[in-house]
N, C-alpha and C. Protein backbone atom coordinates (compact mmCIF):
# COMPACT_ATOMS: atom_id res chain seq x y z
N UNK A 1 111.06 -26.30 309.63
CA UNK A 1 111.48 -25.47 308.53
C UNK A 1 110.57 -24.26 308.46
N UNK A 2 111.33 -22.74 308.04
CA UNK A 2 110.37 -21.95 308.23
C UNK A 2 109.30 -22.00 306.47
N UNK A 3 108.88 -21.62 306.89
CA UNK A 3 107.32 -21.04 305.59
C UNK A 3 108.30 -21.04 304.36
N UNK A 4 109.55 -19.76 304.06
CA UNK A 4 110.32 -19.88 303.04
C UNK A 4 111.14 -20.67 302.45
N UNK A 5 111.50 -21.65 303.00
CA UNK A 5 112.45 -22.52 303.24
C UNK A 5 112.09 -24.04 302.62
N UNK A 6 112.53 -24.02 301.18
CA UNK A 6 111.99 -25.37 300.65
C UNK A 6 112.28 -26.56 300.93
N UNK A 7 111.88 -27.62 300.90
CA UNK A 7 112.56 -28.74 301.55
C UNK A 7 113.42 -29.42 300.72
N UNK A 8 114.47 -30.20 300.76
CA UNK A 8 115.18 -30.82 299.65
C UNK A 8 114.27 -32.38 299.58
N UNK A 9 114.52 -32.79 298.54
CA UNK A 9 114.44 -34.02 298.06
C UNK A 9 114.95 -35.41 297.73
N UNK A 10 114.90 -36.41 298.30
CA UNK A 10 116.02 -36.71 298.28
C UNK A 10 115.22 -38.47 297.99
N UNK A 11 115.84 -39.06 296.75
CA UNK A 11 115.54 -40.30 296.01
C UNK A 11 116.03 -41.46 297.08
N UNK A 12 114.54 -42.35 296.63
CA UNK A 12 114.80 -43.54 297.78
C UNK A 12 115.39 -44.29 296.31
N UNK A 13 116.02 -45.42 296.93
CA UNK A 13 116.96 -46.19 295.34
C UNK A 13 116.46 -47.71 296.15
N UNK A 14 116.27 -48.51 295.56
CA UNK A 14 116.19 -50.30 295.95
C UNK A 14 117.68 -50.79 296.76
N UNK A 15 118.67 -49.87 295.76
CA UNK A 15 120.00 -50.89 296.52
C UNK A 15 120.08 -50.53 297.84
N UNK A 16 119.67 -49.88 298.84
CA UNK A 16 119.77 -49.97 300.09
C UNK A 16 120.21 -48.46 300.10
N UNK A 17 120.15 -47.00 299.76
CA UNK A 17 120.28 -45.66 299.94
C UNK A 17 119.54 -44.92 299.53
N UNK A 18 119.30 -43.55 300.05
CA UNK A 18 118.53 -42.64 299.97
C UNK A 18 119.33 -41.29 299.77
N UNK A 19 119.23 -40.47 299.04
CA UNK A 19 119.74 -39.36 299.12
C UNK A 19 121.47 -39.65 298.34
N UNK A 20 121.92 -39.07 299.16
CA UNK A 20 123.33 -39.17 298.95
C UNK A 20 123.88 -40.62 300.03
N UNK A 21 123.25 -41.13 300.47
CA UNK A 21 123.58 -41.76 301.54
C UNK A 21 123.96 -43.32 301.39
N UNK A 22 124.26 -43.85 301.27
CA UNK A 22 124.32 -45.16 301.30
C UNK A 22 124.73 -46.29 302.23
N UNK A 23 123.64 -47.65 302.60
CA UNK A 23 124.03 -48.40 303.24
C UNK A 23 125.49 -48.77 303.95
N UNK A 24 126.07 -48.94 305.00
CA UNK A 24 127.37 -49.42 305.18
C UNK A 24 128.52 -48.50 305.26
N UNK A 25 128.22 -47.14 304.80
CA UNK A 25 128.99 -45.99 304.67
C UNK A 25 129.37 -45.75 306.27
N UNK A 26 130.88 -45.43 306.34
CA UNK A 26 131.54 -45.31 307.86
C UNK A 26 130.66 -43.72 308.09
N UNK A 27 130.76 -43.57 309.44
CA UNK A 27 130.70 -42.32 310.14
C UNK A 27 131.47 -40.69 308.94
N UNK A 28 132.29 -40.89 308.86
CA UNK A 28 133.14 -40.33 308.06
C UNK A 28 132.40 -39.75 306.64
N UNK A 29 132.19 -40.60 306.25
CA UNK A 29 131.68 -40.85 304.56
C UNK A 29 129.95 -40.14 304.30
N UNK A 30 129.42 -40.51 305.53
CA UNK A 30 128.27 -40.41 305.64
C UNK A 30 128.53 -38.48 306.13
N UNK A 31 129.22 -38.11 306.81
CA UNK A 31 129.38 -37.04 307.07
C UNK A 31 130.22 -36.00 305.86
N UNK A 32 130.64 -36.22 304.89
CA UNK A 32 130.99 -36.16 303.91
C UNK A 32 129.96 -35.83 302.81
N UNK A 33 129.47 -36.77 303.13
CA UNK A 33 128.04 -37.11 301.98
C UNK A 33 127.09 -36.00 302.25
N UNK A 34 126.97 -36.08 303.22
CA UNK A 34 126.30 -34.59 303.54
C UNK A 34 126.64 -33.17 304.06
N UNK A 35 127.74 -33.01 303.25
CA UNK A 35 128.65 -31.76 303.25
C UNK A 35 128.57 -30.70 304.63
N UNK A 36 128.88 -31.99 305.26
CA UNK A 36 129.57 -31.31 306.71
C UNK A 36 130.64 -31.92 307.84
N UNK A 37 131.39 -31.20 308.50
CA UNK A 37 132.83 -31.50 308.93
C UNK A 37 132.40 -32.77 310.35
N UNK A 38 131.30 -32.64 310.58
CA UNK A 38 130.95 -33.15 311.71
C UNK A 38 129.57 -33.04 312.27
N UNK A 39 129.03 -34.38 312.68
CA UNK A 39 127.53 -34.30 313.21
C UNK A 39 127.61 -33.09 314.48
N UNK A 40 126.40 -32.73 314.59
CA UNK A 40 125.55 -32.02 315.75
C UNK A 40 125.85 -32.49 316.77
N UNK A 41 125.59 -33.74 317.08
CA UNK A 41 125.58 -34.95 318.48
C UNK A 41 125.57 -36.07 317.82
N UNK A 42 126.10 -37.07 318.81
CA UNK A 42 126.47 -38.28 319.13
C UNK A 42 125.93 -39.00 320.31
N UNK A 43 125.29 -40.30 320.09
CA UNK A 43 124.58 -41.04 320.75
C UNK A 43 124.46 -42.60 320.41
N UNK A 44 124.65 -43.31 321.91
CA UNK A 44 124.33 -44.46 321.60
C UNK A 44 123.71 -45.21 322.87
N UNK A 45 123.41 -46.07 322.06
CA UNK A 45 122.32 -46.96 322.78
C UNK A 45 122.39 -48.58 322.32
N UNK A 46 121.51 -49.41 321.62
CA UNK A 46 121.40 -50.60 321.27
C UNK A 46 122.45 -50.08 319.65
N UNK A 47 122.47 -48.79 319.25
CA UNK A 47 122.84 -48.51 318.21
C UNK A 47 124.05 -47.46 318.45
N UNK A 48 124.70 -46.98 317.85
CA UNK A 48 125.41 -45.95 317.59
C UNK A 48 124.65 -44.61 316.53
N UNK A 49 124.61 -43.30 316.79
CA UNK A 49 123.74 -42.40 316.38
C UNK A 49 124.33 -41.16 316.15
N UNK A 50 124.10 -40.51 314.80
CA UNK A 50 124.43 -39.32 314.82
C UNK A 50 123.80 -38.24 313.84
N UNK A 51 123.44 -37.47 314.66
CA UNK A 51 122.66 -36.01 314.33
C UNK A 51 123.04 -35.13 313.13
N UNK A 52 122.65 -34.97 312.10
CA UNK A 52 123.13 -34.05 311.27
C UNK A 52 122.55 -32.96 311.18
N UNK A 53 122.73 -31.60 310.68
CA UNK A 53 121.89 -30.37 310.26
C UNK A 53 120.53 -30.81 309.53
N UNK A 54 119.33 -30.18 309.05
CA UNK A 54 118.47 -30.65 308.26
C UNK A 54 117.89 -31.50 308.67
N UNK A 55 117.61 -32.22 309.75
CA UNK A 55 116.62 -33.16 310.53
C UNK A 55 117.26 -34.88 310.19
N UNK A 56 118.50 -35.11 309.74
CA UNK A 56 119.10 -36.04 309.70
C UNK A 56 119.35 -36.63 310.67
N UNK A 57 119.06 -37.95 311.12
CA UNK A 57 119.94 -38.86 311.74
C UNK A 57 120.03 -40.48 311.41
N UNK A 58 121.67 -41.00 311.75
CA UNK A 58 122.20 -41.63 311.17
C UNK A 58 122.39 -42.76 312.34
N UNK A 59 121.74 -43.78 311.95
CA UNK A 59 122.46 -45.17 312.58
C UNK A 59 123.34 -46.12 312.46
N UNK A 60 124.75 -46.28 312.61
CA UNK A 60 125.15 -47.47 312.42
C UNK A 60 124.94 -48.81 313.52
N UNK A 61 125.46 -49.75 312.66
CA UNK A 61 125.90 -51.17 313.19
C UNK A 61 127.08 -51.64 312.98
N UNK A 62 128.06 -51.73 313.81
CA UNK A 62 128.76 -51.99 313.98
C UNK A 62 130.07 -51.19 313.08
N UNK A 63 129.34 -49.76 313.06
CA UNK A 63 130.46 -48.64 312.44
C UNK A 63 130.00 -48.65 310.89
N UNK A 64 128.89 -49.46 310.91
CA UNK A 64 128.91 -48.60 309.42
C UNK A 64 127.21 -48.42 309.68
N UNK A 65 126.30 -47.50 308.09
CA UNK A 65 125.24 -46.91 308.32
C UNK A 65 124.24 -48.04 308.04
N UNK A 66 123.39 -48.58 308.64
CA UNK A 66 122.10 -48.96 308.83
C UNK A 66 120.79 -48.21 308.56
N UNK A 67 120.62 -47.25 309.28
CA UNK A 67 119.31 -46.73 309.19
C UNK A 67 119.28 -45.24 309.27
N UNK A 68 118.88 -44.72 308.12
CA UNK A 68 118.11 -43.24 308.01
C UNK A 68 116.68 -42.37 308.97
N UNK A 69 117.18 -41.81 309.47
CA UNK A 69 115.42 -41.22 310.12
C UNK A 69 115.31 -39.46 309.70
N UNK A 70 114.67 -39.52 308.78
CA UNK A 70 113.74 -37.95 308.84
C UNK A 70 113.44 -37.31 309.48
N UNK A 71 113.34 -36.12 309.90
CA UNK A 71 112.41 -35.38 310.94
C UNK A 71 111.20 -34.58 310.08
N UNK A 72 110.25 -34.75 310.65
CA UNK A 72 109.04 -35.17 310.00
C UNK A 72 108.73 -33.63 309.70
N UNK A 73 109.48 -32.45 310.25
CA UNK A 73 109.52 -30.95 309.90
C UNK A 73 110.93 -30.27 308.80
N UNK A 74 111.55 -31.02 309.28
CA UNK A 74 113.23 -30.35 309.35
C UNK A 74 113.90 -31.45 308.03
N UNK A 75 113.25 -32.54 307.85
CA UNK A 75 114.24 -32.92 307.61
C UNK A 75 113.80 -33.13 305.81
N UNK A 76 114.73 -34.36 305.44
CA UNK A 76 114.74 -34.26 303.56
C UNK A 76 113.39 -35.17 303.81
N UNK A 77 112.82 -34.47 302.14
CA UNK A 77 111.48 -34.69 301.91
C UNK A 77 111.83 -36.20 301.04
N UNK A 78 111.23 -37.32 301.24
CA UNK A 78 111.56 -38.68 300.43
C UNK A 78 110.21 -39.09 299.74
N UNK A 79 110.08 -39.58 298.58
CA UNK A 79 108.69 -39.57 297.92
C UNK A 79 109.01 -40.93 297.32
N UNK A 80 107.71 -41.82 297.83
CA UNK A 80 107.32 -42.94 297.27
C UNK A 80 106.06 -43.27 296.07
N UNK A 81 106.31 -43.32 294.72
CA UNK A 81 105.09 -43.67 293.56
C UNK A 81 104.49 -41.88 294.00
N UNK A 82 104.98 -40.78 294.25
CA UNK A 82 104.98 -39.37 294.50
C UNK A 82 104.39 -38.77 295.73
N UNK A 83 104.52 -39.78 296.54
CA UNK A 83 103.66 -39.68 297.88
C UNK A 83 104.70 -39.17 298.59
N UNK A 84 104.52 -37.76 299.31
CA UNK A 84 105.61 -37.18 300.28
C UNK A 84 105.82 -38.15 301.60
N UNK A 85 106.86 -38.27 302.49
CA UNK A 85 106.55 -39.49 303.46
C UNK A 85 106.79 -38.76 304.40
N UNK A 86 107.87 -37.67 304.19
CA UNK A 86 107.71 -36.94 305.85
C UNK A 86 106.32 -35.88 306.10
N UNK A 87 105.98 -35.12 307.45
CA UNK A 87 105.17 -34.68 307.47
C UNK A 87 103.69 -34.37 306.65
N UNK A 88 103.27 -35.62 306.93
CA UNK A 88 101.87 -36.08 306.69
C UNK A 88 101.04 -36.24 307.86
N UNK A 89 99.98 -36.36 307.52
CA UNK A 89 98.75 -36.94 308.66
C UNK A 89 98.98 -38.70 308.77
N UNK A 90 99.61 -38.89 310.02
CA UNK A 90 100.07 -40.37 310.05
C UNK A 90 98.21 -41.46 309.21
N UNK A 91 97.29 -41.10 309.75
CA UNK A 91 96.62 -42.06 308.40
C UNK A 91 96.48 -41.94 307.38
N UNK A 92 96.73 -41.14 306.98
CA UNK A 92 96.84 -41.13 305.02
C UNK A 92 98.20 -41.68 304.90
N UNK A 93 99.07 -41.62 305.87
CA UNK A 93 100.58 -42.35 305.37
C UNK A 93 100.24 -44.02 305.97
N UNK A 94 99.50 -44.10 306.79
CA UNK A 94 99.42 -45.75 306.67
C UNK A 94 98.73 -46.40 305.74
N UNK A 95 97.52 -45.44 305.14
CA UNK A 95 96.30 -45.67 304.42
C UNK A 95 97.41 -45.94 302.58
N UNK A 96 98.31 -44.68 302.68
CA UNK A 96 98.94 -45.43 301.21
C UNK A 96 99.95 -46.22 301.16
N UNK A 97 100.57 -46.29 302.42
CA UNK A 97 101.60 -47.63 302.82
C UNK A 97 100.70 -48.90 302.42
N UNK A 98 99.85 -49.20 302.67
CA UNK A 98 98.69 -50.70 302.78
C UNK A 98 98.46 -50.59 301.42
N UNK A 99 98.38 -49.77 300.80
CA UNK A 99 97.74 -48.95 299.28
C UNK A 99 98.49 -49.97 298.79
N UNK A 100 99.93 -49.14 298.56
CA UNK A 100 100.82 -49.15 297.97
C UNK A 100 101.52 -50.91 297.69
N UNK A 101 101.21 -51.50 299.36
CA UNK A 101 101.55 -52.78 299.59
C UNK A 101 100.75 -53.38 298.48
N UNK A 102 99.72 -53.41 298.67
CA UNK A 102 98.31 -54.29 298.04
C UNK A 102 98.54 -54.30 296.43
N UNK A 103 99.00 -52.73 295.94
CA UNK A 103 99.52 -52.81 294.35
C UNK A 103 100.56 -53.28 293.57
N UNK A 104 101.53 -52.92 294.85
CA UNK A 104 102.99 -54.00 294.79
C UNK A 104 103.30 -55.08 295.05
N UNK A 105 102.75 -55.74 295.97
CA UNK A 105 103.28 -56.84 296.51
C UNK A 105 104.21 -56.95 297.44
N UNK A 106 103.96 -55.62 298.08
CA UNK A 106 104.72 -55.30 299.11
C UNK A 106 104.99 -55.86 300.73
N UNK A 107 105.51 -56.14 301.45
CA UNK A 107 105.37 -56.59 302.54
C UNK A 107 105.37 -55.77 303.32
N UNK A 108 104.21 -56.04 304.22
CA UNK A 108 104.02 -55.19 305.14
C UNK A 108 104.15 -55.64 306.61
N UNK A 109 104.27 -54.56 307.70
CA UNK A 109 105.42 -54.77 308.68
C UNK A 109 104.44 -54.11 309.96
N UNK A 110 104.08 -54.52 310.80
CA UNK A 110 103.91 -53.89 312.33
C UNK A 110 104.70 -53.72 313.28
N UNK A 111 105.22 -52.27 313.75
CA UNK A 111 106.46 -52.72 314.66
C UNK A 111 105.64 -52.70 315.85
N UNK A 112 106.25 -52.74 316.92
CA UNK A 112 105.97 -52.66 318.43
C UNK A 112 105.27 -51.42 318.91
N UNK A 113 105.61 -50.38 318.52
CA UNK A 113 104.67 -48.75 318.31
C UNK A 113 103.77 -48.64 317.59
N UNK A 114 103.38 -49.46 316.73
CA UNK A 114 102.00 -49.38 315.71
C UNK A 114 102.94 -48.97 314.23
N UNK A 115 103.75 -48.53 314.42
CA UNK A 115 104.06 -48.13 312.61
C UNK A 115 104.13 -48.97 311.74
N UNK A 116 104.29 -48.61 310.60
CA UNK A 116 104.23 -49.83 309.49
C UNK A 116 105.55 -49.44 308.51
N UNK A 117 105.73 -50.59 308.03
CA UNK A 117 107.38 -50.72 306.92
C UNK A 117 106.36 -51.15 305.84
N UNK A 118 107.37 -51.04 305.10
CA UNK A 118 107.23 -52.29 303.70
C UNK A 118 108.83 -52.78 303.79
N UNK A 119 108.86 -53.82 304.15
CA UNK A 119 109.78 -54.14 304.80
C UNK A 119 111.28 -54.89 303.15
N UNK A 120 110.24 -54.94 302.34
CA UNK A 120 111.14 -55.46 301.22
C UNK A 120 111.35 -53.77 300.58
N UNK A 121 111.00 -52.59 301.06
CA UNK A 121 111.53 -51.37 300.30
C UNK A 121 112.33 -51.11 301.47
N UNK A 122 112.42 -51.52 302.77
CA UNK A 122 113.65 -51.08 303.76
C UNK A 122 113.06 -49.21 304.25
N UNK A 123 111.66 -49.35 304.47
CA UNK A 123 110.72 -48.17 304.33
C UNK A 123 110.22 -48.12 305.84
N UNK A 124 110.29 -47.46 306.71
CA UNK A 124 109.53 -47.49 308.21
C UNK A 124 108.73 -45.98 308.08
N UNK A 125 107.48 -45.87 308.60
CA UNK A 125 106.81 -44.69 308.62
C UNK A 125 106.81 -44.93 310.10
N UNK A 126 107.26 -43.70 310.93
CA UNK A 126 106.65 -43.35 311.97
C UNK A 126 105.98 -42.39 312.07
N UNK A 127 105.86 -41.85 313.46
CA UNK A 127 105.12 -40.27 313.81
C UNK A 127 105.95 -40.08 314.52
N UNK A 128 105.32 -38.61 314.63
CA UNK A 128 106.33 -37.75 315.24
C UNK A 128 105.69 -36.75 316.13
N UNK A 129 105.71 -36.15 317.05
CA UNK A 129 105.03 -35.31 318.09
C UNK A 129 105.34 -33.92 317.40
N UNK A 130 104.57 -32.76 317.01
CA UNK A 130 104.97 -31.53 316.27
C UNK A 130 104.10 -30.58 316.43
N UNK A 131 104.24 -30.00 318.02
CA UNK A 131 103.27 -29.16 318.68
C UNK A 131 102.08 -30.00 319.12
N UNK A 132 100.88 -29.34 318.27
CA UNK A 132 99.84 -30.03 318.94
C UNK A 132 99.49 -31.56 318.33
N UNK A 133 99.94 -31.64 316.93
CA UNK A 133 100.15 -32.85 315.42
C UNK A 133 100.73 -33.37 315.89
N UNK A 134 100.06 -34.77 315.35
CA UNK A 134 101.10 -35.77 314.98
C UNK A 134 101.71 -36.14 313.59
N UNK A 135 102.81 -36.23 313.13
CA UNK A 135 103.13 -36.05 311.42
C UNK A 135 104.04 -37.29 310.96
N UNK A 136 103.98 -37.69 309.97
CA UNK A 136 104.64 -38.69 309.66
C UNK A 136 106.33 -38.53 309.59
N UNK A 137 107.21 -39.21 309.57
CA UNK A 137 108.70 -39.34 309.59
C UNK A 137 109.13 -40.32 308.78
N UNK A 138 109.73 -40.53 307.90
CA UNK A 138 110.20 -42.01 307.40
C UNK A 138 111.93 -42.46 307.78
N UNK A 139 111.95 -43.22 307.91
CA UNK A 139 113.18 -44.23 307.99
C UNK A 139 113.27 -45.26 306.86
N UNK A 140 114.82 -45.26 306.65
CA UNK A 140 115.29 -45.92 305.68
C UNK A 140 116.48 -46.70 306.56
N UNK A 141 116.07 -48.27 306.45
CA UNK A 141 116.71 -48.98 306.96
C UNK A 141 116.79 -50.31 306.25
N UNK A 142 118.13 -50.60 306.85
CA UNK A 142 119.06 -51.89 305.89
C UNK A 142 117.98 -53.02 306.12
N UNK A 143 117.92 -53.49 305.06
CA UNK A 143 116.80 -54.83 305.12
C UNK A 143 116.99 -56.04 306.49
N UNK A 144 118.46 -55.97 306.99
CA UNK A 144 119.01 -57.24 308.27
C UNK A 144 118.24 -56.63 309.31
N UNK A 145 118.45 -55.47 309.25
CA UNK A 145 117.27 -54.58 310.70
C UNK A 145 115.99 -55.03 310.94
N UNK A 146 115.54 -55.18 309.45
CA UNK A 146 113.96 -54.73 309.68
C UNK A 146 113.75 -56.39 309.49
N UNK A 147 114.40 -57.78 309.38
CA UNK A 147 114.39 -59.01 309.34
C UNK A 147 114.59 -59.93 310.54
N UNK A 148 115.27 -59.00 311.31
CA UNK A 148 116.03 -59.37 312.51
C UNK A 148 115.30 -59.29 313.57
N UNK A 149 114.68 -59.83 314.48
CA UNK A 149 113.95 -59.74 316.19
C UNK A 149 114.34 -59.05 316.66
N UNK A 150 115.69 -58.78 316.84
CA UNK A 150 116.50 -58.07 317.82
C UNK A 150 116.16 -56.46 317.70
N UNK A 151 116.27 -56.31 315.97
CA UNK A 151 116.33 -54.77 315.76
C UNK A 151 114.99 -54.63 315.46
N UNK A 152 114.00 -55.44 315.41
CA UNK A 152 112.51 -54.83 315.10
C UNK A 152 112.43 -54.29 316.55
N UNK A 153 112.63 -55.03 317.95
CA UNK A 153 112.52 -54.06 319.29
C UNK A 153 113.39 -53.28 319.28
N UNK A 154 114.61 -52.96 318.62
CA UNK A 154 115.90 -51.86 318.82
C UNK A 154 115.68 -50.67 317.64
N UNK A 155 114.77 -51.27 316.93
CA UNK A 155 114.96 -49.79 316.07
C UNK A 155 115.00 -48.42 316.52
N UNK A 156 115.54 -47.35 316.17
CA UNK A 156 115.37 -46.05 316.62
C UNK A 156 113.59 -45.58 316.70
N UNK A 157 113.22 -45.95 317.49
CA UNK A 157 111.97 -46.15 317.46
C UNK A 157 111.40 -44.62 318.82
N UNK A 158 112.26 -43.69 318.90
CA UNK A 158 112.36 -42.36 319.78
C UNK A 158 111.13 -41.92 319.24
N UNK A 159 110.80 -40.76 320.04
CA UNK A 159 109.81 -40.02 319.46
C UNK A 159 110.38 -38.18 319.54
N UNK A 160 111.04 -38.03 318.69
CA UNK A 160 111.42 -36.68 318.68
C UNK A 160 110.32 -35.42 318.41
N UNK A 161 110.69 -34.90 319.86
CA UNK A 161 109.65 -33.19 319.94
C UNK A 161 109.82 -32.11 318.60
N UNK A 162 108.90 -32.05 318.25
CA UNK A 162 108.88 -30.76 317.43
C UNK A 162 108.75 -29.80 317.44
């Protein structure tokens, strides 16, 4: 995002959505939701994937939405107890992830890359490569993902260039 260019905001909720977005929402709906005729790109892999304007991308399972990922420059700004989650210094975002766990009662999550969830907020912090930085990214994903063996190694777990 350039210098002028504010970031939007966009509310994490318990029932399983963020933003305008919500769990289970078809391809369609989700593209809707974010007031445009059609993703950027399309991709799949262990998942089905699609690119939106604004550093969005969208995972389903089995045609409907699963998991949210940020771009840790570009994309919507998501705030936890007022803590920004995209573009941060990945240890101050693990340092108040553990925080945050320890005050809540939160569960906390190691994936296979080192990042950490709170896995009962459906919360993944990654990093992100952004020039010479590394910066935080968050994902919002359906609680079966982040419970499941299969999808703790399948998560969108990419490392997108900045």
């Amino acid at each position: 995002m350039s210098a002028g260019v504010q970031r939007e905001f966009w509310e994490l909720r318990a029932e399983g959505s963020v933003g305008p977005l919500q769990f289970g929402m078809s391809p369609a709906e989700v593209a809707e939701a974010l007031l445009v005729s059609e993703p950027e790109a399309r991709g799949g892999a262990a998942y089905e994937q699609e690119d939106f304007p604004g550093g969005v991308k969208a995972f389903y399972d089995a045609g409907k939405l699963a998991c949210v990922a940020l771009d840790a420059i570009t994309g919507r700004q998501v705030l936890l107890a007022g803590f920004p989650l995209a573009g941060r210094d990945p240890a101050a975002g693990h340092q108040f992830f553990l925080d945050h766990a320890a005050g809540h009662g939160n569960w906390v999550l190691y994936t296979p890359d080192e990042s950490l969830s709170l896995t009962d907020l459906g919360l993944l912090l990654r990093s992100q490569q952004v020039g010479e930085a590394r910066l935080t990214r968050p994902l919002v994903v359906m609680e079966e993902w982040l419970e499941s063996q299969y999808y703790r190694d399948h998560l969108p777990l990419e490392d997108v260039p900045g």
